[in-house]
Protein backbone atom coordinates (compact mmCIF):
# COMPACT_ATOMS: atom_id res chain seq x y z
CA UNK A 1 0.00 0.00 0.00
CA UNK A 2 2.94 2.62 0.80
CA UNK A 3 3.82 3.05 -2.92
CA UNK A 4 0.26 4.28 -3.88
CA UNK A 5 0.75 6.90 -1.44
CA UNK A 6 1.75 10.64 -2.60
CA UNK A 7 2.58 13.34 -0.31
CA UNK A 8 -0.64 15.57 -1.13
CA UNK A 9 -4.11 15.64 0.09
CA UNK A 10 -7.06 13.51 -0.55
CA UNK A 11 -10.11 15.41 -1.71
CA UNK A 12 -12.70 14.45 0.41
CA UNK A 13 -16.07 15.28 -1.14
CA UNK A 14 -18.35 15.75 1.96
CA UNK A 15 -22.33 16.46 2.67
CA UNK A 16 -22.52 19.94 3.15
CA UNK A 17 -22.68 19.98 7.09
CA UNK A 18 -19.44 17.79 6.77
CA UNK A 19 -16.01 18.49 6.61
CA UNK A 20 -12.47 17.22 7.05
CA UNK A 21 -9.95 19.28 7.55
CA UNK A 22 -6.77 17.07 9.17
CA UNK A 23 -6.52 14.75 6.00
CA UNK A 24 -2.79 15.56 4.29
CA UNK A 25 -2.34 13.06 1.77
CA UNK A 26 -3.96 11.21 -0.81
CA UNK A 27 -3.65 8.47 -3.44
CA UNK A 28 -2.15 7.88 -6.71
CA UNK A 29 -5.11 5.49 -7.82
CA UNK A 30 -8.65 6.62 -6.53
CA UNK A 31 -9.53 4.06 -4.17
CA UNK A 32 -12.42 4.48 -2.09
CA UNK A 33 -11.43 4.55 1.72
CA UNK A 34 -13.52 2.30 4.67
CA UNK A 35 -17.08 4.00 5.29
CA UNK A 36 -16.42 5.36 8.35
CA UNK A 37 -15.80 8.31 10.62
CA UNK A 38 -12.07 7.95 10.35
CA UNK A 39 -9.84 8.53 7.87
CA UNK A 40 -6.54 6.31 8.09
CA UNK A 41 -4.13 7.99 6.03
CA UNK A 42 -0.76 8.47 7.48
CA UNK A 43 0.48 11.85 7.78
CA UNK A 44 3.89 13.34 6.80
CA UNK A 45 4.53 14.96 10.10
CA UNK A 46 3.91 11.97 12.51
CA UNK A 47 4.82 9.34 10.33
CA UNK A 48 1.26 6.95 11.66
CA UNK A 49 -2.68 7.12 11.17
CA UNK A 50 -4.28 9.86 12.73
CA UNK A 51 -8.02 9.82 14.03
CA UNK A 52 -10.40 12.73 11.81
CA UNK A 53 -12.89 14.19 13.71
CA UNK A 54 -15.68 15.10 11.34
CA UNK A 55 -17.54 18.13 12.49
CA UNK A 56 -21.46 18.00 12.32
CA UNK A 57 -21.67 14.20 13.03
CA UNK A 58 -25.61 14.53 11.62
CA UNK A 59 -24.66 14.09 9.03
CA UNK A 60 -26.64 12.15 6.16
CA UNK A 61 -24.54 10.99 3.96
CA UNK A 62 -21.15 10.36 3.62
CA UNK A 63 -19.52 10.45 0.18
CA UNK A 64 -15.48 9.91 0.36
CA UNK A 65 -13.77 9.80 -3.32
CA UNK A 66 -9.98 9.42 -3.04
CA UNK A 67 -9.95 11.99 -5.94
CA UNK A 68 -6.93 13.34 -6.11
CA UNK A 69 -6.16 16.70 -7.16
CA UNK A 70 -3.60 15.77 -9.91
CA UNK A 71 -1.31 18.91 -11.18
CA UNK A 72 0.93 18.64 -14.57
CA UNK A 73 4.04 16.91 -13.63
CA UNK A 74 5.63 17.20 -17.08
CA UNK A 75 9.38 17.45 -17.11
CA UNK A 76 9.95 20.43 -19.01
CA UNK A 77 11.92 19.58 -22.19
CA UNK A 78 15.05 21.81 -22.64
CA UNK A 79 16.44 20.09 -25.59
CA UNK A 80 16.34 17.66 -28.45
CA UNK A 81 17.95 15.10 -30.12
CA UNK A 82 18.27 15.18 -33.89
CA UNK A 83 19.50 11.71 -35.17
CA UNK A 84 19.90 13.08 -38.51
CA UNK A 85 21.58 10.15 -41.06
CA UNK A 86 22.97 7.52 -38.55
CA UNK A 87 25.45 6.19 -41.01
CA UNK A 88 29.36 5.15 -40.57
CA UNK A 89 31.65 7.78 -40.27
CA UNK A 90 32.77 7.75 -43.55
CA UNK A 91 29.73 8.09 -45.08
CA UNK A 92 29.14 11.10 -42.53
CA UNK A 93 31.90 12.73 -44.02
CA UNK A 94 30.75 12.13 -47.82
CA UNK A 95 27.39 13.48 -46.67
CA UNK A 96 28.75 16.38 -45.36
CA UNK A 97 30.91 17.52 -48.23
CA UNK A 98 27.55 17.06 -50.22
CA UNK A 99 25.70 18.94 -48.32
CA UNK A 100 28.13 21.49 -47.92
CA UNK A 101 28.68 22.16 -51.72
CA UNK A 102 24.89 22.26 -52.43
CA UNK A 103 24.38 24.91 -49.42
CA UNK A 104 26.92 26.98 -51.12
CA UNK A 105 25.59 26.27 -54.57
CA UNK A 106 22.69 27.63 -53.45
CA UNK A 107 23.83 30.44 -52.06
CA UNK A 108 25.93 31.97 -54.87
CA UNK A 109 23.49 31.05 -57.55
CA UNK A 110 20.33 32.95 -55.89
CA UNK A 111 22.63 35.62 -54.76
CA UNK A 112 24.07 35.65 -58.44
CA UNK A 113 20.46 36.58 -59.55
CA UNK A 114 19.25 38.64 -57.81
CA UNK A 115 22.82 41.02 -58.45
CA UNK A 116 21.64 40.38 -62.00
CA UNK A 117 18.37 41.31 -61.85
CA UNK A 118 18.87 44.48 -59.80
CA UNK A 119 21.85 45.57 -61.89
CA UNK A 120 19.95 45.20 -65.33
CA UNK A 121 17.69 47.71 -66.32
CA UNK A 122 16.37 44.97 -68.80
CA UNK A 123 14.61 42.53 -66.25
CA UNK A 124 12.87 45.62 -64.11
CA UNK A 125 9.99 43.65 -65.10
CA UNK A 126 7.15 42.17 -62.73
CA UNK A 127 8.25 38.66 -63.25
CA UNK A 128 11.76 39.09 -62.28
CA UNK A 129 10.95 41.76 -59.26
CA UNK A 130 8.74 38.30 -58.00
CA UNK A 131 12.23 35.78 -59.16
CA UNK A 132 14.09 38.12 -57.34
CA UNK A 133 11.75 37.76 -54.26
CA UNK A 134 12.09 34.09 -54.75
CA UNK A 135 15.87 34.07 -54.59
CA UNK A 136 15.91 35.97 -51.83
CA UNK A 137 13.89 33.19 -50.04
CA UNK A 138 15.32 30.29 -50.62
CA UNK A 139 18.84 31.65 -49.76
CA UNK A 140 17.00 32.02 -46.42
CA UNK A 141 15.40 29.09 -46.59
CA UNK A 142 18.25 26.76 -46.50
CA UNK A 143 19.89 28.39 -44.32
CA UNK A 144 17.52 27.82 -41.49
CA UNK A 145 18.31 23.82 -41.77
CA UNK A 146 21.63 23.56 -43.50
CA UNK A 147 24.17 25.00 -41.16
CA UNK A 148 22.82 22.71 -38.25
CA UNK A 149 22.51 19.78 -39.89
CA UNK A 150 26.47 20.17 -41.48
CA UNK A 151 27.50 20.30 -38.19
CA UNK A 152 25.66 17.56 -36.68
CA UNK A 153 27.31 15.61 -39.60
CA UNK A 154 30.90 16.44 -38.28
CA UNK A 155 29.80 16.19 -34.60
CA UNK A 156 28.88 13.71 -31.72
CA UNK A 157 26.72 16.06 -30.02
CA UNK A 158 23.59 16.05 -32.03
CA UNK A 159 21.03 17.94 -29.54
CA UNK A 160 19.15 20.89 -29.92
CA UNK A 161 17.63 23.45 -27.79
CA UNK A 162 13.91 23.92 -27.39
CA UNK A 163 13.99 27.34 -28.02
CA UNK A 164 16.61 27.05 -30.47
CA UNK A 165 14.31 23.92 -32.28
CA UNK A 166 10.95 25.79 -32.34
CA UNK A 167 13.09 28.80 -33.75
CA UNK A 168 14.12 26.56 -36.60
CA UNK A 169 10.93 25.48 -37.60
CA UNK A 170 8.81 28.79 -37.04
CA UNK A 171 11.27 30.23 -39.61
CA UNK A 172 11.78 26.88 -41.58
CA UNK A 173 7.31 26.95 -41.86
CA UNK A 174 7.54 30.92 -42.80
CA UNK A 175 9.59 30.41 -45.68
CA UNK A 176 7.39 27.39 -47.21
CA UNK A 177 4.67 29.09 -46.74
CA UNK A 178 5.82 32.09 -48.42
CA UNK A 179 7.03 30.20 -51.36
CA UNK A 180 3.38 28.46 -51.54
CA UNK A 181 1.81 31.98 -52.21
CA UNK A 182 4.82 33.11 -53.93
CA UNK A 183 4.76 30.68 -56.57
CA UNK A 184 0.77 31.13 -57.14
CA UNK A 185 1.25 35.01 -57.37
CA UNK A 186 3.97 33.96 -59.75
CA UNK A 187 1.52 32.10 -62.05
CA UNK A 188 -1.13 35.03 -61.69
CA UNK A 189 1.59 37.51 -63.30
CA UNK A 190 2.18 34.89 -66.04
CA UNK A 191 -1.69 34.71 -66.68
CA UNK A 192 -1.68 38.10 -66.97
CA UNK A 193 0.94 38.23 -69.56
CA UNK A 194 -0.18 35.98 -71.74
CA UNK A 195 -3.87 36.28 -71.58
CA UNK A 196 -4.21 39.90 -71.26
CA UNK A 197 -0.80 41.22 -72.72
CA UNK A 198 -2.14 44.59 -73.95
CA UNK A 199 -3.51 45.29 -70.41
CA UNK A 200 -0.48 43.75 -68.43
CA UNK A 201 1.80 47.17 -67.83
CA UNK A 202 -1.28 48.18 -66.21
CA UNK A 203 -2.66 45.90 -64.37
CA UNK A 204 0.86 44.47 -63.07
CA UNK A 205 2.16 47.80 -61.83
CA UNK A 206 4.78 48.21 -59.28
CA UNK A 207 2.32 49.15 -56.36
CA UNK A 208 0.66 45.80 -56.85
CA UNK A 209 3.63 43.90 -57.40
CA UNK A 210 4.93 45.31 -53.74
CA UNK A 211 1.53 44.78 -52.52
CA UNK A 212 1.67 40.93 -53.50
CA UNK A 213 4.99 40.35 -52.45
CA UNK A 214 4.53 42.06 -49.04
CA UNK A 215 0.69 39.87 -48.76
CA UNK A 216 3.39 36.96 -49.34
CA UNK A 217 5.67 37.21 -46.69
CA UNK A 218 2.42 38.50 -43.91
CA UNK A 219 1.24 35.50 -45.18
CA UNK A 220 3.58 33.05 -44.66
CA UNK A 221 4.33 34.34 -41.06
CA UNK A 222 0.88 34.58 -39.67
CA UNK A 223 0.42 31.13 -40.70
CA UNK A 224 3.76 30.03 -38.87
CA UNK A 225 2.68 31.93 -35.77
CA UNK A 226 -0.03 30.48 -35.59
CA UNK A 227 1.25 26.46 -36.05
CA UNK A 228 3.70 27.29 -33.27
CA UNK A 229 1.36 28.64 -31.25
CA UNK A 230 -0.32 24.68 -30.70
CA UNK A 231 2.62 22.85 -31.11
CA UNK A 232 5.23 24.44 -28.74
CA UNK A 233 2.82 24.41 -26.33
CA UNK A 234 2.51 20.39 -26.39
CA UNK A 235 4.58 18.61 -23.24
CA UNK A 236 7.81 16.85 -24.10
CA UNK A 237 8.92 13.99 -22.02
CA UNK A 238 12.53 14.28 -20.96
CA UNK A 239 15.21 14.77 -23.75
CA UNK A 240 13.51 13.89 -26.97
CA UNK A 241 15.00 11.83 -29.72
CA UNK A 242 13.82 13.48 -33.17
CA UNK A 243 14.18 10.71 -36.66
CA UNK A 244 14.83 14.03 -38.85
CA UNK A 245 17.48 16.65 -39.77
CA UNK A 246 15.99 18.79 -38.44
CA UNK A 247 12.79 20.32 -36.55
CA UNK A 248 9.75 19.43 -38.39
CA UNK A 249 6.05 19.52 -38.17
CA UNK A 250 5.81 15.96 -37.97
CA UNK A 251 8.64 14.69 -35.85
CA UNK A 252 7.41 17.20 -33.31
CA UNK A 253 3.70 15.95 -33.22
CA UNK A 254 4.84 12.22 -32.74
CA UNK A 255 6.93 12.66 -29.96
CA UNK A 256 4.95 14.64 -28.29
CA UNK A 257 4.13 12.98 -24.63
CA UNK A 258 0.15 14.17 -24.67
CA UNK A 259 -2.63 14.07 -27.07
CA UNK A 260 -1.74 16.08 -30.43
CA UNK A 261 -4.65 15.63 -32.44
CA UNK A 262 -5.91 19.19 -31.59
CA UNK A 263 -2.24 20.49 -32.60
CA UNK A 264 -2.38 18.08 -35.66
CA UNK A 265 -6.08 19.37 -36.62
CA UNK A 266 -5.28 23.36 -36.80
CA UNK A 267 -1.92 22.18 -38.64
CA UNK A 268 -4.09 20.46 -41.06
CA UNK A 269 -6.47 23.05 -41.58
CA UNK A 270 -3.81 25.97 -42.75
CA UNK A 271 -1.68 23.56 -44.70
CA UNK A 272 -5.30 22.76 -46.57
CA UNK A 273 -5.84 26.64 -47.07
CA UNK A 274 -1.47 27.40 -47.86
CA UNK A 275 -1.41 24.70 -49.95
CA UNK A 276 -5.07 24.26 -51.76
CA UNK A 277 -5.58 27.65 -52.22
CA UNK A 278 -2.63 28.62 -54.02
CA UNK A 279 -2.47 24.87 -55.81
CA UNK A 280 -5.79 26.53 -57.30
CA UNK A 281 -4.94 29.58 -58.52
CA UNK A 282 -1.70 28.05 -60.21
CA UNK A 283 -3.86 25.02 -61.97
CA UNK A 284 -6.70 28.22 -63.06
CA UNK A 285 -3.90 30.43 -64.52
CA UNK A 286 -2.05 27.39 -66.31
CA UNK A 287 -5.63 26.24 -67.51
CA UNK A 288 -6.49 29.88 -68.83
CA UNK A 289 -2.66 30.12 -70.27
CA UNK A 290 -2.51 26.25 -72.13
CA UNK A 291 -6.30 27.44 -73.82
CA UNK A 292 -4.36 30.90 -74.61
CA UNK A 293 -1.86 29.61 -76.29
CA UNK A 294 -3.59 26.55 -78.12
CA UNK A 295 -5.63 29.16 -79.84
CA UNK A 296 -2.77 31.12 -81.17
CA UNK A 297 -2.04 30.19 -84.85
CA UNK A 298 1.74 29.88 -85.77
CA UNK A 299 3.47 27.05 -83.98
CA UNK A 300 6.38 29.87 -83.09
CA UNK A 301 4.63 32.05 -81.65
CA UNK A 302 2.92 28.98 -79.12
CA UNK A 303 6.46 28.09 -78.91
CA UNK A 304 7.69 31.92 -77.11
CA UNK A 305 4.40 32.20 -75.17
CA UNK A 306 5.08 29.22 -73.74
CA UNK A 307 8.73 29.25 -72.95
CA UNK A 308 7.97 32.19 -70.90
CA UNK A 309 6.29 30.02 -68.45
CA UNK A 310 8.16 26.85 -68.45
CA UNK A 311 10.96 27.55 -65.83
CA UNK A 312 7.65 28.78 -63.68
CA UNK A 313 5.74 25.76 -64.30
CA UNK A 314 8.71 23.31 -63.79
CA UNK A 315 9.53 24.72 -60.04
CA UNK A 316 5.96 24.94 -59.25
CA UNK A 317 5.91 20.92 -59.99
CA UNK A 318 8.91 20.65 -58.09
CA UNK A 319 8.10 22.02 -55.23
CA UNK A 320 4.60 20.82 -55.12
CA UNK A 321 5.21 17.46 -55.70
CA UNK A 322 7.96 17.05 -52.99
CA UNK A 323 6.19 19.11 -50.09
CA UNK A 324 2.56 18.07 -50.70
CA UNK A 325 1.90 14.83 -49.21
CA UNK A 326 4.42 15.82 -46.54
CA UNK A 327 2.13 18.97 -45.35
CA UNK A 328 -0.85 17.36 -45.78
CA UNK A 329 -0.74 14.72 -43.31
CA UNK A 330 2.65 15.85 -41.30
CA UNK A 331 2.14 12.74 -38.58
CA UNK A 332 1.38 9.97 -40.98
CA UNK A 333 4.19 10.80 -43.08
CA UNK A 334 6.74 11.01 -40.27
CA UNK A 335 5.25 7.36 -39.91
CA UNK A 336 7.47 6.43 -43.14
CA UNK A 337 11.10 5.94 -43.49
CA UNK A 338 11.11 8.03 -46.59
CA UNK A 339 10.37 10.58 -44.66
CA UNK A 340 14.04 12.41 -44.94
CA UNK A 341 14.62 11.17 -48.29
CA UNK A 342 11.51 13.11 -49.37
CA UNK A 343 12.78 16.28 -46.49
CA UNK A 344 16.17 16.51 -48.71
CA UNK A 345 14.51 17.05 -51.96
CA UNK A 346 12.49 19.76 -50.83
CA UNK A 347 15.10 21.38 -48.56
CA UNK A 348 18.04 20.81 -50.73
CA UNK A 349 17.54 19.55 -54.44
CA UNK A 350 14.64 21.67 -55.39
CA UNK A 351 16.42 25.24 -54.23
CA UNK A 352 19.66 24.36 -56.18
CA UNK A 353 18.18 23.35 -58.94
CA UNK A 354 15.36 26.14 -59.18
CA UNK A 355 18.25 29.04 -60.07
CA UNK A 356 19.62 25.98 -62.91
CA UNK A 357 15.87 26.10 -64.29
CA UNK A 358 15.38 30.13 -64.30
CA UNK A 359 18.95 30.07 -66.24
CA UNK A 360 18.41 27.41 -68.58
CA UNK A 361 15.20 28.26 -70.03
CA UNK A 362 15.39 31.86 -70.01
CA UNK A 363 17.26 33.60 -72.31
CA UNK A 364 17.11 37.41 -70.85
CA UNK A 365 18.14 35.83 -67.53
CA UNK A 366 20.80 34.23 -69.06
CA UNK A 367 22.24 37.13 -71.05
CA UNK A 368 21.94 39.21 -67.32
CA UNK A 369 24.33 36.74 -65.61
CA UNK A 370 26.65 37.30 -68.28
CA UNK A 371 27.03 40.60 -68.20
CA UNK A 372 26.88 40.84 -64.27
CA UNK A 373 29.80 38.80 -64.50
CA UNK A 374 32.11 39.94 -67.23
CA UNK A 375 31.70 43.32 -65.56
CA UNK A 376 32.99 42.10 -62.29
CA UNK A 377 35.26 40.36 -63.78
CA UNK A 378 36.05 43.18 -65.97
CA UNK A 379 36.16 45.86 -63.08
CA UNK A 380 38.53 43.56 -60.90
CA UNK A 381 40.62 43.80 -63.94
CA UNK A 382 40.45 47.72 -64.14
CA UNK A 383 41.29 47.97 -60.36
CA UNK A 384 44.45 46.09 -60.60
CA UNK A 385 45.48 47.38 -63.76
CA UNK A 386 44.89 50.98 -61.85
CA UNK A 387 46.82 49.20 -58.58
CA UNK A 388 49.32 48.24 -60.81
């Protein structure tokens, strides 16, 4: 009997003329005690049983439920353990010079346009202002997982701070989120150009284009405040060991110690309306664009209305594809061992090959790099000739 007994209080629920007020302890599994005037519970201060005197002994009835008034006695979690790719140290090291080359990648190719489209006067066009928002992003948005997970790849210590996880992801949720939206305003522009191409200087003007953009980003950190509003409130037992990279939706709601189904619920809900709604208005404006183009008569010019969509149309399947059935169910999928091989397309792949696509299939793009960097190249020349 001693180990079902807690240093608390039972709650003794009493007639109204009744009540006990010696009582000090209760226990862990509600047993009903003996129906009697006396409650045998031992105390903490004497160490034995101790006679209760109930006051008003007219009592009626007598109604004792070893209830006991339970409070949260969650361990609060201060870190986490990312286990990352458990592989032989070898392979750790191949993984991380990977990695490492296709952060940087990354990196200098986004930055690389953006310098181009700011420094040519000949993509200050609404398309590009949106690709250079894009850029922008993704050079963000791998940096939010890559560093971290490079080091745990050269490292033994693979934890992770709470605060320093749910930072992670409320940033790593902003930025897909954003490029959800992004990509749909994206396709809206297109639309535009091709459907209405007389009307397209004025319906695209700058003030909507920075209106879009801005929507964008509100967007995609509203919704991110929101998800991390239900799940960083859920208890973690202990120190956490997370199957990922990094701090996911999914691996979050799965080792969660309570009952995440409400957390799971509002996740599902805003990745329905982030992900269906701007799904939508890409499939409408490449619906509107395909019948747009079918009804134009030479085969060259179908041929240039549609290479200035492709690039667009080829990320959108890229990203879409990889992130969809992740978002859509986040706990399910975490249920799968594919899980990170899926988390490494999105997160990796598809931003260093998105500035490949933009470059390949578009010519003006092209031509900008070019001269971006034959005049770098060129003024590095100039300053050490003048050095010289």
């Amino acid at each position: 009997m001693a180990n079902l007994l807690k240093t608390e209080c039972w709650t003794l629920v009493l007639s109204p003329e009744t009540k006990c007020h010696a009582c000090q302890t209760k226990r862990q599994h509600a047993m009903p005690p003996p129906r009697d005037t006396t409650c045998h519970a031992p105390h903490t201060g004497e160490g034995r049983s101790t006679p209760i005197e109930l006051l008003g002994g007219e009592a009626s009835e007598l109604i004792m439920y070893a209830r006991p008034q339970r409070e949260d006695n969650w361990t609060a979690t201060t870190q986490f353990i990312l286990l990352g790719f458990p592989t032989q140290p070898e392979i750790q090291l191949l993984l991380f010079s990977l990695f490492l080359i296709a952060y940087l990648l990354t990196l200098l190719e986004n930055f690389m346009i953006i310098v181009a489209i700011h420094s040519d006067g000949q993509l200050h066009k609404p398309m590009y202002f949106f690709l250079s928002h894009l850029s922008f992003l993704e050079m963000w948005y791998v940096t939010v997982i890559s560093p971290k997970m490079l080091v745990d790849f050269l490292s033994h210590d693979k934890s992770i701070s709470f605060a320093g996880c749910m930072t992670q992801l409320y940033f790593f949720v902003t930025f897909v989120c954003t490029e959800y939206i992004l990509l749909a305003v994206m396709a809206f522009d297109r639309y535009v150009a091709i459907c209405n191409p007389l009307r397209y200087p004025a319906i695209m003007s700058n003030q909507l284009c920075s209106i879009l953009a801005g929507g964008c980003w509100i967007c995609g950190l509203m919704t991110a405040m929101i998800k991390m509003v239900f799940i960083a409130r859920l208890h973690y037992c202990g120190m956490p060991h997370i199957n990922h990279y990094f701090c996911d939706i999914s691996p979050l709601l799965n080792v969660s110690c309570e009952d995440s189904s409400q957390a799971e619920l509002v996740d599902f809900f805003l990745a329905l309306m982030v992900i269906a709604v701007p799904l939508c208005v890409v499939v409408a404006s490449y619906a509107a664009i395909i019948a747009t183009i079918l009804r134009i008569p030479s085969a060259q010019g179908r041929y240039k209305a549609f290479s200035t969509c492709a690039s667009h149309l080829t990320v959108v399947t890229l990203f879409y594809s990889t992130t969809l059935f992740t978002y859509a169910r986040p706990k399910l999928m975490y249920a799968y061992n594919s899980n990170k091989v899926v988390s490494v397309l999105y997160t990796v792949i598809v931003p260093l090959l998105n500035p490949v696509i933009y470059c390949l299939r578009n010519r003006e793009v092209k031509v900008a790099l070019k001269k971006t960097i034959l005049c770098r190249a060129g003024g590095n020349g100039e300053d050490r000739a003048s050095h010289a």
